[in-house]
Structure formats: C-alpha cells, structure tokens
PDB file of N, CA and C in Angstrom:
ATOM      1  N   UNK A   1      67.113  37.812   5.213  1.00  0.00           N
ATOM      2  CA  UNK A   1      66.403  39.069   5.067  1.00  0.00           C
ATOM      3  C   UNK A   1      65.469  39.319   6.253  1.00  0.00           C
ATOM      4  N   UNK A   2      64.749  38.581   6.464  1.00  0.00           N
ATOM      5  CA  UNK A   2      63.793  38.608   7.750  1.00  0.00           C
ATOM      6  C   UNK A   2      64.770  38.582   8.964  1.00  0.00           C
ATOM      7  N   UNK A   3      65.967  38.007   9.166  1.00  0.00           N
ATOM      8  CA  UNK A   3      66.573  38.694  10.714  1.00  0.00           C
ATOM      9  C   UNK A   3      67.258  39.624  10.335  1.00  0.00           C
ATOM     10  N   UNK A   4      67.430  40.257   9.523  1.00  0.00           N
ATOM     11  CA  UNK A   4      67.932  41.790   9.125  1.00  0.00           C
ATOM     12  C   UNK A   4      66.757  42.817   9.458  1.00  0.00           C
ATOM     13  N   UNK A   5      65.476  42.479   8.981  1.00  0.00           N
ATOM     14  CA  UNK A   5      64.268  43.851   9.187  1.00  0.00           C
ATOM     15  C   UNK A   5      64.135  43.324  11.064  1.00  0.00           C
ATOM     16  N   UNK A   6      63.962  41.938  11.180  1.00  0.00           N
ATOM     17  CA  UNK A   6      63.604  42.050  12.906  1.00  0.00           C
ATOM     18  C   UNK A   6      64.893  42.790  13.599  1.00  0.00           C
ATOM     19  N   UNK A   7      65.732  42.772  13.421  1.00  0.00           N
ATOM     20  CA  UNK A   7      66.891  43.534  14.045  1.00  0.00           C
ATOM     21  C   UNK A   7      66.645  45.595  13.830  1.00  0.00           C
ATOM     22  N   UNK A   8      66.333  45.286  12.979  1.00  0.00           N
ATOM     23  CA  UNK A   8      66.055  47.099  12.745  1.00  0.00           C
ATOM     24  C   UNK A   8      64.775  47.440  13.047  1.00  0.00           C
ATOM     25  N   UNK A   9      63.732  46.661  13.230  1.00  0.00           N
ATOM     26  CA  UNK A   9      62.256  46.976  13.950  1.00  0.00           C
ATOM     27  C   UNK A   9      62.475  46.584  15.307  1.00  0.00           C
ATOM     28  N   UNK A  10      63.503  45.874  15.804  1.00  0.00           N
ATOM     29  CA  UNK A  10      64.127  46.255  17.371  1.00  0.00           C
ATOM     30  C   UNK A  10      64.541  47.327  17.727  1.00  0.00           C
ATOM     31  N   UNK A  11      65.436  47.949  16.969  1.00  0.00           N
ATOM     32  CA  UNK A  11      66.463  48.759  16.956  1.00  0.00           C
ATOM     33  C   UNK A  11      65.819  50.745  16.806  1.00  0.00           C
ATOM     34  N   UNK A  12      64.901  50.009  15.861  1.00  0.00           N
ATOM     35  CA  UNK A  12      63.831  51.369  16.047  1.00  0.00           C
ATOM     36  C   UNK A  12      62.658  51.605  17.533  1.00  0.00           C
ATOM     37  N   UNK A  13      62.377  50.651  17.293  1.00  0.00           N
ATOM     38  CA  UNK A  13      60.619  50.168  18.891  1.00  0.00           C
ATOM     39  C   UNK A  13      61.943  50.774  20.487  1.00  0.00           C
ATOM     40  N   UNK A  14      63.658  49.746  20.399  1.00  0.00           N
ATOM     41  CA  UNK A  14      64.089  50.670  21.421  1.00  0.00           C
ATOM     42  C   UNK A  14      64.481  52.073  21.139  1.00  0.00           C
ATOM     43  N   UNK A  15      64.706  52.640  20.393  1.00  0.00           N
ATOM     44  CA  UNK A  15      65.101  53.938  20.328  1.00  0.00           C
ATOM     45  C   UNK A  15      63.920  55.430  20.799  1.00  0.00           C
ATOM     46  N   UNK A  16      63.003  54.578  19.988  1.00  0.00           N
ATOM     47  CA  UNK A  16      61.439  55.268  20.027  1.00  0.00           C
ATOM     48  C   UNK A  16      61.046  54.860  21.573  1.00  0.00           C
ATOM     49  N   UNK A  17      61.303  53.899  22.638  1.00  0.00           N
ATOM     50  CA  UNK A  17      60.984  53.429  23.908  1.00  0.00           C
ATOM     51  C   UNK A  17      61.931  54.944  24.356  1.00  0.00           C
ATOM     52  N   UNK A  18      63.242  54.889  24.358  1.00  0.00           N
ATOM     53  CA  UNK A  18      63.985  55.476  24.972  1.00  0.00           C
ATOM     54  C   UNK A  18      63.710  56.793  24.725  1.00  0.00           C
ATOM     55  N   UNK A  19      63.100  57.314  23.953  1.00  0.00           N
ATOM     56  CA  UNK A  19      62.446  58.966  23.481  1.00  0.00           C
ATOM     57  C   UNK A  19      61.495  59.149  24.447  1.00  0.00           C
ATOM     58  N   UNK A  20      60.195  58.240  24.420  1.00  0.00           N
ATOM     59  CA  UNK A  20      59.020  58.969  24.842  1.00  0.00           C
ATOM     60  C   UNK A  20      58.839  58.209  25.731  1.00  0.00           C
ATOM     61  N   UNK A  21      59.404  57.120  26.667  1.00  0.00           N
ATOM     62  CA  UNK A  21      59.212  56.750  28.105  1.00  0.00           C
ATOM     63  C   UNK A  21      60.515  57.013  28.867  1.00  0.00           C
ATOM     64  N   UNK A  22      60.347  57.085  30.506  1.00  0.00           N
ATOM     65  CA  UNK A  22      61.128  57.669  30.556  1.00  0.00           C
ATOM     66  C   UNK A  22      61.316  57.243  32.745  1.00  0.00           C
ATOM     67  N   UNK A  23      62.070  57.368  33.829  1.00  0.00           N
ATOM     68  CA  UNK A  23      61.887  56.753  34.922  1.00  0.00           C
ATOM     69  C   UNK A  23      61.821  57.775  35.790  1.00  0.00           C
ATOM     70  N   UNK A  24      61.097  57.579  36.844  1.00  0.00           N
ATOM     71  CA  UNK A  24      61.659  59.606  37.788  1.00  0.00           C
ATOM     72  C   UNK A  24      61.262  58.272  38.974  1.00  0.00           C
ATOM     73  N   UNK A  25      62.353  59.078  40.139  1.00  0.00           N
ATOM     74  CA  UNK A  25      62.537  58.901  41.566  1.00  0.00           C
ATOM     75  C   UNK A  25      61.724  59.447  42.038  1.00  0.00           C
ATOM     76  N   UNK A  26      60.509  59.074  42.902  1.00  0.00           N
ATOM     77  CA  UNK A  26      59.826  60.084  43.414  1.00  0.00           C
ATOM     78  C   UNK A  26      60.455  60.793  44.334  1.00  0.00           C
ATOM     79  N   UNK A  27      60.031  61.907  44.535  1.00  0.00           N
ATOM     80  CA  UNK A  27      61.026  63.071  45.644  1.00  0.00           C
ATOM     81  C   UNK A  27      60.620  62.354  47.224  1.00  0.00           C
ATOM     82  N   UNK A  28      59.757  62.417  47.478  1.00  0.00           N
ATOM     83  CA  UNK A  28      59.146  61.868  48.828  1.00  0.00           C
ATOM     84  C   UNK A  28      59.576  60.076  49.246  1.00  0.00           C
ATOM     85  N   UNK A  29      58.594  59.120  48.481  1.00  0.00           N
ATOM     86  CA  UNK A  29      58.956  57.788  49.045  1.00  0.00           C
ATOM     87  C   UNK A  29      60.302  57.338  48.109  1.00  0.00           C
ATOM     88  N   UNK A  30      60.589  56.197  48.446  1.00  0.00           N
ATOM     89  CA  UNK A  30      61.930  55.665  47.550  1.00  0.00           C
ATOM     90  C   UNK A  30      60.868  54.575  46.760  1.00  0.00           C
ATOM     91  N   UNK A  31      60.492  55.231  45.554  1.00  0.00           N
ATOM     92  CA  UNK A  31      59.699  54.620  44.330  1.00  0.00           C
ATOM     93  C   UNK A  31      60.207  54.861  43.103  1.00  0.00           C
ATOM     94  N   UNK A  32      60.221  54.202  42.315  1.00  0.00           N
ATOM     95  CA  UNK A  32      60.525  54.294  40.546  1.00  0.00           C
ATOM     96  C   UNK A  32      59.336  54.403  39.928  1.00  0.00           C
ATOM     97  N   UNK A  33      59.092  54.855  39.097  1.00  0.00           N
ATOM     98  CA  UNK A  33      57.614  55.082  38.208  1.00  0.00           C
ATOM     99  C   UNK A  33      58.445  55.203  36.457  1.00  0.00           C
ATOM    100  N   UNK A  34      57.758  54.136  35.762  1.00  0.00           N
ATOM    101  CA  UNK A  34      57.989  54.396  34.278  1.00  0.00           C
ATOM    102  C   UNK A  34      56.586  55.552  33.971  1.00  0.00           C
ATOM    103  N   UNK A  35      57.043  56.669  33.522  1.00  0.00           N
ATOM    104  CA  UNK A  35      55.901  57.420  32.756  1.00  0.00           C
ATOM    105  C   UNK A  35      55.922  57.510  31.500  1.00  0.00           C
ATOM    106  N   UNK A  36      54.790  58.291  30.819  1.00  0.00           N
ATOM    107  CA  UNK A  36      55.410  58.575  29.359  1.00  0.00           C
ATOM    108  C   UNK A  36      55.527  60.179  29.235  1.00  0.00           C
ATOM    109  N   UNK A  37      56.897  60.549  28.234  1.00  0.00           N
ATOM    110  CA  UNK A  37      57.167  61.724  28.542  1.00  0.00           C
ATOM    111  C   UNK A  37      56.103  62.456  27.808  1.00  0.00           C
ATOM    112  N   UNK A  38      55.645  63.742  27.938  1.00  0.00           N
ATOM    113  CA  UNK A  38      55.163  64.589  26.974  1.00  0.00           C
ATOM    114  C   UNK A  38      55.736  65.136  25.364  1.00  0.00           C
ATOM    115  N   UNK A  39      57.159  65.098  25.695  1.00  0.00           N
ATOM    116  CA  UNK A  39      57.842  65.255  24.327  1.00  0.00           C
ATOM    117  C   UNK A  39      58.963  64.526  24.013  1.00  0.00           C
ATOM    118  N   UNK A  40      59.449  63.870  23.456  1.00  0.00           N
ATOM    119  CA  UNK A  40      60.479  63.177  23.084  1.00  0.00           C
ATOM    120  C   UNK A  40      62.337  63.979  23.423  1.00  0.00           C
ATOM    121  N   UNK A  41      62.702  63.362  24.511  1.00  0.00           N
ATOM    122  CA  UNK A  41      64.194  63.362  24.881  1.00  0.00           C
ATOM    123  C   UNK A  41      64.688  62.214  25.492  1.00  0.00           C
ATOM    124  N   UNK A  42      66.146  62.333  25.138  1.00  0.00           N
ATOM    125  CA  UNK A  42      67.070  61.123  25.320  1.00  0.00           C
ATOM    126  C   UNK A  42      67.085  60.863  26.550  1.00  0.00           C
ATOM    127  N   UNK A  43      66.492  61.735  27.467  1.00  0.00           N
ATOM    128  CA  UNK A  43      67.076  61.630  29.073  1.00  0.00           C
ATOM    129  C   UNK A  43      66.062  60.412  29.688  1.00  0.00           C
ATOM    130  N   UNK A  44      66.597  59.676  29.995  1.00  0.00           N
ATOM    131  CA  UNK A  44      65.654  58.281  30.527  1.00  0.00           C
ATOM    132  C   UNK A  44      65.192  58.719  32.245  1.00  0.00           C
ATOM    133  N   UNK A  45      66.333  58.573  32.593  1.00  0.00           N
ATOM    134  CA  UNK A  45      65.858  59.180  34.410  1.00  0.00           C
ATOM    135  C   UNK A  45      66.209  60.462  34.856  1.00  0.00           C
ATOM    136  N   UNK A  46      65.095  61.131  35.551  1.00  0.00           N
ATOM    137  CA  UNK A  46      64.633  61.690  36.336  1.00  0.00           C
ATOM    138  C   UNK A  46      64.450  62.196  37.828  1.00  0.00           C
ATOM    139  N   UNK A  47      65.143  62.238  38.753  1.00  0.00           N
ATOM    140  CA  UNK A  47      65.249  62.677  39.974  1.00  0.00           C
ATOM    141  C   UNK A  47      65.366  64.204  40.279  1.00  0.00           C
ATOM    142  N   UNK A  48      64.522  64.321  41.678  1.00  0.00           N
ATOM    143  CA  UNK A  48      64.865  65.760  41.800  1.00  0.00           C
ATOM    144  C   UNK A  48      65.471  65.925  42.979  1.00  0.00           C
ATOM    145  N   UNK A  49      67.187  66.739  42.762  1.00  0.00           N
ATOM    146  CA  UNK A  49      67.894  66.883  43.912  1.00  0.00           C
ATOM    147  C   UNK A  49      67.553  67.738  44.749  1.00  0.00           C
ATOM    148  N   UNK A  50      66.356  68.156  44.913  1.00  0.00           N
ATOM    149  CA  UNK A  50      65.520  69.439  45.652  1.00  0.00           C
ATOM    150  C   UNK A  50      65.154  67.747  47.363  1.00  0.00           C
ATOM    151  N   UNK A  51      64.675  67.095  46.465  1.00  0.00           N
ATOM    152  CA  UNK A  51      63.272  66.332  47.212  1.00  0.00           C
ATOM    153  C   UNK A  51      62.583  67.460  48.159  1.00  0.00           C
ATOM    154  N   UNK A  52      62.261  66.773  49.012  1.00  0.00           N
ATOM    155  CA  UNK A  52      61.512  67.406  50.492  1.00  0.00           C
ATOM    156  C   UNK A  52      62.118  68.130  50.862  1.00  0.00           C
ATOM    157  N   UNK A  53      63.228  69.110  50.595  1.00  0.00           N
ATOM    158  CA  UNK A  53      64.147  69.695  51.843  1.00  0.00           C
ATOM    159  C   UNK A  53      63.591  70.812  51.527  1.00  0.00           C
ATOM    160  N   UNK A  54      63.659  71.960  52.016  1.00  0.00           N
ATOM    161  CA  UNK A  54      63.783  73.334  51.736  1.00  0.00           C
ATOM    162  C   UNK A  54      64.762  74.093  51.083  1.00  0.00           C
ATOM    163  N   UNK A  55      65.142  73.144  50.397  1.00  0.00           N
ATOM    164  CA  UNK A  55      66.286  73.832  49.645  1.00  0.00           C
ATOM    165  C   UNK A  55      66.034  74.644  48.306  1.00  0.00           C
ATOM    166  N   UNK A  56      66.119  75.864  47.982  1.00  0.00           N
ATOM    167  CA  UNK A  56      65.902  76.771  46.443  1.00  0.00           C
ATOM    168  C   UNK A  56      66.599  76.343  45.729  1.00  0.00           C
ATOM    169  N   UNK A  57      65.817  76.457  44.555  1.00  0.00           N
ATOM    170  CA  UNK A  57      66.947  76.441  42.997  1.00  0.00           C
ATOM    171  C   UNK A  57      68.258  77.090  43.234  1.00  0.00           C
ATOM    172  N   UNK A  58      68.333  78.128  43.677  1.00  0.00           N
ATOM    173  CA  UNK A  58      69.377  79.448  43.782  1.00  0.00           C
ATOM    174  C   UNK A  58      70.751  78.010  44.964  1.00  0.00           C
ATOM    175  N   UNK A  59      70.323  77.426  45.469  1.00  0.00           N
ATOM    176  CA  UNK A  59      70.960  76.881  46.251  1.00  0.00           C
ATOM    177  C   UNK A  59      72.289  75.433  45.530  1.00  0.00           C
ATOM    178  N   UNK A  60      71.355  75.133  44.489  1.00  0.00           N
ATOM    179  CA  UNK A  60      71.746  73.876  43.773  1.00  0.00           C
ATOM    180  C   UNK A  60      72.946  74.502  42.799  1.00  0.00           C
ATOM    181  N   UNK A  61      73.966  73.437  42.827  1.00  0.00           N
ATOM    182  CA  UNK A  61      75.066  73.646  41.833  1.00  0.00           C
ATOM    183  C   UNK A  61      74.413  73.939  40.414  1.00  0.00           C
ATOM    184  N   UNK A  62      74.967  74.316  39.220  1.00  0.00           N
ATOM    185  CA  UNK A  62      74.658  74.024  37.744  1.00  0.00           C
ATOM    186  C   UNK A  62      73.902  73.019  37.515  1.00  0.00           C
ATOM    187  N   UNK A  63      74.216  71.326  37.360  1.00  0.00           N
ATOM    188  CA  UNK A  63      74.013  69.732  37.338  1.00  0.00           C
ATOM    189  C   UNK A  63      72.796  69.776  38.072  1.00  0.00           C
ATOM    190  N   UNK A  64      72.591  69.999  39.363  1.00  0.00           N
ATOM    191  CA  UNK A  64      71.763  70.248  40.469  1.00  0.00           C
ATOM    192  C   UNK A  64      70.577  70.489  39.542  1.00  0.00           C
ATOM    193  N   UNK A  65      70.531  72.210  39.459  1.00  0.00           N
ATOM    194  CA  UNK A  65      69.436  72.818  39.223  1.00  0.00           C
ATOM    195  C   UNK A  65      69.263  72.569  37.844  1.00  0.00           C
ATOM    196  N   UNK A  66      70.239  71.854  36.692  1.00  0.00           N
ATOM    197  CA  UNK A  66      69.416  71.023  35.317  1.00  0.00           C
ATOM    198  C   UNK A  66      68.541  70.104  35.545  1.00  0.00           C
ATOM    199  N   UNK A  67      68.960  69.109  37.080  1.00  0.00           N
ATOM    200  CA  UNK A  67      67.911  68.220  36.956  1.00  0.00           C
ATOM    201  C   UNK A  67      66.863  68.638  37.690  1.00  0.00           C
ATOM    202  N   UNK A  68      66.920  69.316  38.471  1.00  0.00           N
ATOM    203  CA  UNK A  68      65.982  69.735  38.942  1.00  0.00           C
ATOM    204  C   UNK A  68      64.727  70.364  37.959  1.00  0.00           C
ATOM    205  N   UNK A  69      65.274  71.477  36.978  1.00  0.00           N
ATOM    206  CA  UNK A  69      64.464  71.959  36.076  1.00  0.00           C
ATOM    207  C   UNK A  69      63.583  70.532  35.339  1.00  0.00           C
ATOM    208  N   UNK A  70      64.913  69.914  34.931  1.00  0.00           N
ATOM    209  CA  UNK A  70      63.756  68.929  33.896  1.00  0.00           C
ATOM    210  C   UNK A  70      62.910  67.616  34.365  1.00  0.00           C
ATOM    211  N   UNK A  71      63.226  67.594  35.709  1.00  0.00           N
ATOM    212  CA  UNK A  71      62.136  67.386  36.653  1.00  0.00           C
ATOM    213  C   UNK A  71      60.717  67.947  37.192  1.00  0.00           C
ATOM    214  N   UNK A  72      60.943  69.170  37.196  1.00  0.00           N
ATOM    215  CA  UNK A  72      59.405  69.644  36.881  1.00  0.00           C
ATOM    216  C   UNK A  72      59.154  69.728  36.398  1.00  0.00           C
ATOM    217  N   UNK A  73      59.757  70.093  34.820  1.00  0.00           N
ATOM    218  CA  UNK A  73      59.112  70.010  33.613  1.00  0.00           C
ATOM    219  C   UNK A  73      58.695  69.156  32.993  1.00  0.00           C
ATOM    220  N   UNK A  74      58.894  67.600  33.338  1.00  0.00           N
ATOM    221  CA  UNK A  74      58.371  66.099  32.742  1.00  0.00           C
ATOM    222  C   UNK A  74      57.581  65.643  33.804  1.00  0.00           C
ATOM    223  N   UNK A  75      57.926  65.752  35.296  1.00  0.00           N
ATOM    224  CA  UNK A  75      57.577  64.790  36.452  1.00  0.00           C
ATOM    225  C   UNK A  75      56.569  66.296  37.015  1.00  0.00           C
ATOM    226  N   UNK A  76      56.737  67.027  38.035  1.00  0.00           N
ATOM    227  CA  UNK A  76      55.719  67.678  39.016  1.00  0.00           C
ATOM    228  C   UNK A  76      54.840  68.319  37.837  1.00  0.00           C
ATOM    229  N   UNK A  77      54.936  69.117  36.800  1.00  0.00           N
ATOM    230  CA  UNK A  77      54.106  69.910  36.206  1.00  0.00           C
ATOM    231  C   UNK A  77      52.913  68.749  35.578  1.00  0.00           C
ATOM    232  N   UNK A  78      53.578  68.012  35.453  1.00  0.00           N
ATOM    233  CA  UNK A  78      52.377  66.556  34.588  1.00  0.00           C
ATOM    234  C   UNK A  78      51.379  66.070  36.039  1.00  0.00           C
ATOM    235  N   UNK A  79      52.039  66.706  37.022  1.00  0.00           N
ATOM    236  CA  UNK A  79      50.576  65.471  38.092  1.00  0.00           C
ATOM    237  C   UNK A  79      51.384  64.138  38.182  1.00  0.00           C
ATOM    238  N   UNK A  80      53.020  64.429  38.415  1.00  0.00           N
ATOM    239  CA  UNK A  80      52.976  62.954  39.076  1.00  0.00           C
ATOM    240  C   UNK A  80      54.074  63.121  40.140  1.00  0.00           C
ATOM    241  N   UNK A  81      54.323  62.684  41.157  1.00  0.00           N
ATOM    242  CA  UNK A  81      55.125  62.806  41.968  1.00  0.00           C
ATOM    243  C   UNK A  81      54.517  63.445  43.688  1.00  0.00           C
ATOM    244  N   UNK A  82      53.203  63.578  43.867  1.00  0.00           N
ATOM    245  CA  UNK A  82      52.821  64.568  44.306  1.00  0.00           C
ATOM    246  C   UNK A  82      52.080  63.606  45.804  1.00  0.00           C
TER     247      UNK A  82
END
C-alpha cells in the first residue's frame, strides 16, 4: 500500500512540476533558465525564434510565430530574458 500512494504522490508532484515550471532559451546569450510559469500549461520549453534579429512576427512561419507568441507571454512580459 505505501509503494502504491509513493508512486501516485510522484506521479502527481511530476505532473504539477510539468504545469507550473517551465525552461526558456534566452534570446541573446546561449542560457537555460528554469522559471515558474504564471499559469499552468503543458508546454515545458520556451524559445524565441525572433532572438536579436530584426525579424517581425509578420515574417515567421505559423510554428514560428506560436512560439514566439508564447514566449512573450510567459518569458519577456514577466521581466525575464531581458
């Protein structure tokens, strides 16, 4: 009984890890940063295919400009990446 509940209080602590923490590439240096997200999604990493270039949203494929969006919306709008 007790390695049945430790297996499911694993099984929950990672699921709940994988919700509300989360990894972003910084755009500038080649760094990893664990943050914690503001709202709970499945998406673990984070990169923005913009980085430093001058490149517009309008420029990025579909894929592109999703991650891009939910890159500022977890990583630049929070104060981190900057």
């Amino acid at each position: 009984m007790k390695k049945i509940l430790f297996i499911i209080i694993v099984i929950v602590l990672g699921v709940l890890i994988r919700l509300w923490f989360g990894i972003y590439h910084h755009d500038e240096y080649a760094e990893t940063h664990l943050f914690f997200k503001y709202r709970p999604t499945w998406k673990w990493t984070f990169y923005s295919p913009i980085g430093m270039s001058s490149l517009e949203l309008e420029d990025l494929n579909e894929e592109e400009r999703m991650e891009q969006i939910l890159f500022e919306e977890f990583v630049s709008s929070k104060g981190m990446s900057k």
